[in-house]
C-alpha atoms as a PDB file:
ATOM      1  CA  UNK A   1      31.237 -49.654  37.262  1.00  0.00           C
ATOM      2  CA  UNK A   2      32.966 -47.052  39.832  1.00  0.00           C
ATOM      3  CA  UNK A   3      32.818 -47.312  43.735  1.00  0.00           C
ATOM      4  CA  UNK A   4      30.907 -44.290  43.794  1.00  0.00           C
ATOM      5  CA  UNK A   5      28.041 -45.029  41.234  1.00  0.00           C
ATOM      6  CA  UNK A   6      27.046 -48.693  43.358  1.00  0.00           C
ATOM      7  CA  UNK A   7      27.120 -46.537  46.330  1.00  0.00           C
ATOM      8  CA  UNK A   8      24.782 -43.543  44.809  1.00  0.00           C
ATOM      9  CA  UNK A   9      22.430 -46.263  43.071  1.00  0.00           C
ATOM     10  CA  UNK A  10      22.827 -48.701  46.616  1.00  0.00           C
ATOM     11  CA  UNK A  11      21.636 -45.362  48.343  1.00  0.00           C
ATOM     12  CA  UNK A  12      18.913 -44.519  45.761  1.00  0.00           C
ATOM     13  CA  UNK A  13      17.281 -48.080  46.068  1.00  0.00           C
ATOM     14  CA  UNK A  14      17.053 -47.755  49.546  1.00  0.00           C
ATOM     15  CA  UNK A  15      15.498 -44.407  49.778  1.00  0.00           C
ATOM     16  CA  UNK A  16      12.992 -45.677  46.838  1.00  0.00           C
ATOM     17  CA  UNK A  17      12.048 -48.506  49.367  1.00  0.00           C
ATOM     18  CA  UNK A  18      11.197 -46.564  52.330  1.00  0.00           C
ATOM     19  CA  UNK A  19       9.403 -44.359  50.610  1.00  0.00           C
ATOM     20  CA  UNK A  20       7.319 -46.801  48.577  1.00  0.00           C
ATOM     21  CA  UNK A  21       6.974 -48.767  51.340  1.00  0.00           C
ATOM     22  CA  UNK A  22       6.350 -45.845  53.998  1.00  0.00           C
ATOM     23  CA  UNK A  23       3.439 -44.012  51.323  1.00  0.00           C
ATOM     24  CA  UNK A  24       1.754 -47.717  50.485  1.00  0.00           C
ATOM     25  CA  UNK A  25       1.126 -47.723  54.811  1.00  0.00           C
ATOM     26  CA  UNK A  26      -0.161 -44.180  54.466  1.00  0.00           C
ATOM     27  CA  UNK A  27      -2.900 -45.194  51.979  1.00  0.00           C
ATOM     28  CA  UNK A  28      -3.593 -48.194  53.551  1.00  0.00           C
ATOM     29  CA  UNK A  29      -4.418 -46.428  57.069  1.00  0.00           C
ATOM     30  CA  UNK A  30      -6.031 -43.387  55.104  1.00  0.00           C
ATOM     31  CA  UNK A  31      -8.335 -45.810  53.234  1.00  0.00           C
ATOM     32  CA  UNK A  32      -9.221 -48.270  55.838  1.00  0.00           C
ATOM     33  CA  UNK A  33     -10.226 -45.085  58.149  1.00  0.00           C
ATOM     34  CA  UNK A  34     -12.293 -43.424  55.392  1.00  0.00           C
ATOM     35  CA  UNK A  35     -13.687 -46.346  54.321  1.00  0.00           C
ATOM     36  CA  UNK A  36     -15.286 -47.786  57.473  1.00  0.00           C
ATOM     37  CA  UNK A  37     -15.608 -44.554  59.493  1.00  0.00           C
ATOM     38  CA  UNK A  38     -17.108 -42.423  57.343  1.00  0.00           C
ATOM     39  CA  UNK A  39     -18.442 -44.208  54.288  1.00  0.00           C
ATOM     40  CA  UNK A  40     -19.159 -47.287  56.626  1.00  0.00           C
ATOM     41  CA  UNK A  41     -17.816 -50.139  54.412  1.00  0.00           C
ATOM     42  CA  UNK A  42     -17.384 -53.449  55.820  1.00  0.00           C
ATOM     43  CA  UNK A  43     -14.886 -56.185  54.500  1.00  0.00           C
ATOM     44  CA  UNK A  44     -17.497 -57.450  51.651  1.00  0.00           C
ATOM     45  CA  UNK A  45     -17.475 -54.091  49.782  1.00  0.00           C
ATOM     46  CA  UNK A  46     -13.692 -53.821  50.306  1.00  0.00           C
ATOM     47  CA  UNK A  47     -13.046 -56.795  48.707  1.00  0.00           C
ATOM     48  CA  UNK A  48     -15.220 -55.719  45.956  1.00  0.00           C
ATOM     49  CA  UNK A  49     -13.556 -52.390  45.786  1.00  0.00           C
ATOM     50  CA  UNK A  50     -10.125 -54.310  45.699  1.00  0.00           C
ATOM     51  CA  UNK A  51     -10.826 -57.111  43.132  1.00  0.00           C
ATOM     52  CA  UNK A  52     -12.151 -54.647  40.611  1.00  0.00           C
ATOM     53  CA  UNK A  53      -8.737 -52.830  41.236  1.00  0.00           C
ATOM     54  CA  UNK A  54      -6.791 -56.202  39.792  1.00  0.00           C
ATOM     55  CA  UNK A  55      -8.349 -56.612  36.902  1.00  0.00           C
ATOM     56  CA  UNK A  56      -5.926 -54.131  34.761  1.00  0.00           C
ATOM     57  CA  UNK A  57      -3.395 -56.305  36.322  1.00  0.00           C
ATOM     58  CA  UNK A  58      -4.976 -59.828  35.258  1.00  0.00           C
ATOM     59  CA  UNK A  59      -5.393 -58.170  32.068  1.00  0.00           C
ATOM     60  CA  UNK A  60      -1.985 -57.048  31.557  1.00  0.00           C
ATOM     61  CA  UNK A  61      -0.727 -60.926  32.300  1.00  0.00           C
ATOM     62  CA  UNK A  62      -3.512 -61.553  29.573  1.00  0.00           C
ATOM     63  CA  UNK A  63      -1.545 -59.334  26.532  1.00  0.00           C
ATOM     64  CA  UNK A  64       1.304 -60.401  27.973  1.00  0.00           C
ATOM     65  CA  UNK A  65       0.550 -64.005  27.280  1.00  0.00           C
ATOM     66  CA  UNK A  66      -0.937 -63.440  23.877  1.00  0.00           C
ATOM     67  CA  UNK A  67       2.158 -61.124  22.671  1.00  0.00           C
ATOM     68  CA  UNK A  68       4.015 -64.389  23.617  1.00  0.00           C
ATOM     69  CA  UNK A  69       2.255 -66.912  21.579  1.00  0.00           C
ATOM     70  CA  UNK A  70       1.824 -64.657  18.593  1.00  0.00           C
ATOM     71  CA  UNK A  71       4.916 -65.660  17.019  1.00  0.00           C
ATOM     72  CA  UNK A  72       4.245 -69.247  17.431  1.00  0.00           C
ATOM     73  CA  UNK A  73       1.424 -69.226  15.818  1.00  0.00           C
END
């Protein structure tokens, strides 16, 4: 692979984690204000809130594991 294109792609990566990393610490600090300044959560309904949000994940590992044992079986 050319110089040029490691450099470009070295570049992009970079830019991809600042930004990721920069909007994941907006949410968090627009969420935590909203949540317990105006809705008036406290950190029993925000854990709620955030292990609904994982089970798409848990369930993804789920298919994930079955489409691996299909053959086998």
């Amino acid at each position: 692979m050319p110089d040029y294109k490691k450099k470009q792609m070295y570049s992009y990566l970079i830019v991809l984690s600042i930004c990721s990393t920069a909007g994941l610490q907006c949410w968090l600090t627009l969420f935590d204000n909203f949540s317990v300044n105006i809705v008036g959560l406290d950190g029993h309904h925000i854990g709620a809130l955030q292990s609904v949000r994982e089970i798409p994940g848990f369930l993804a590992l789920l298919v994930t594991y079955v489409i691996l044992i299909i053959p086998l079986l």
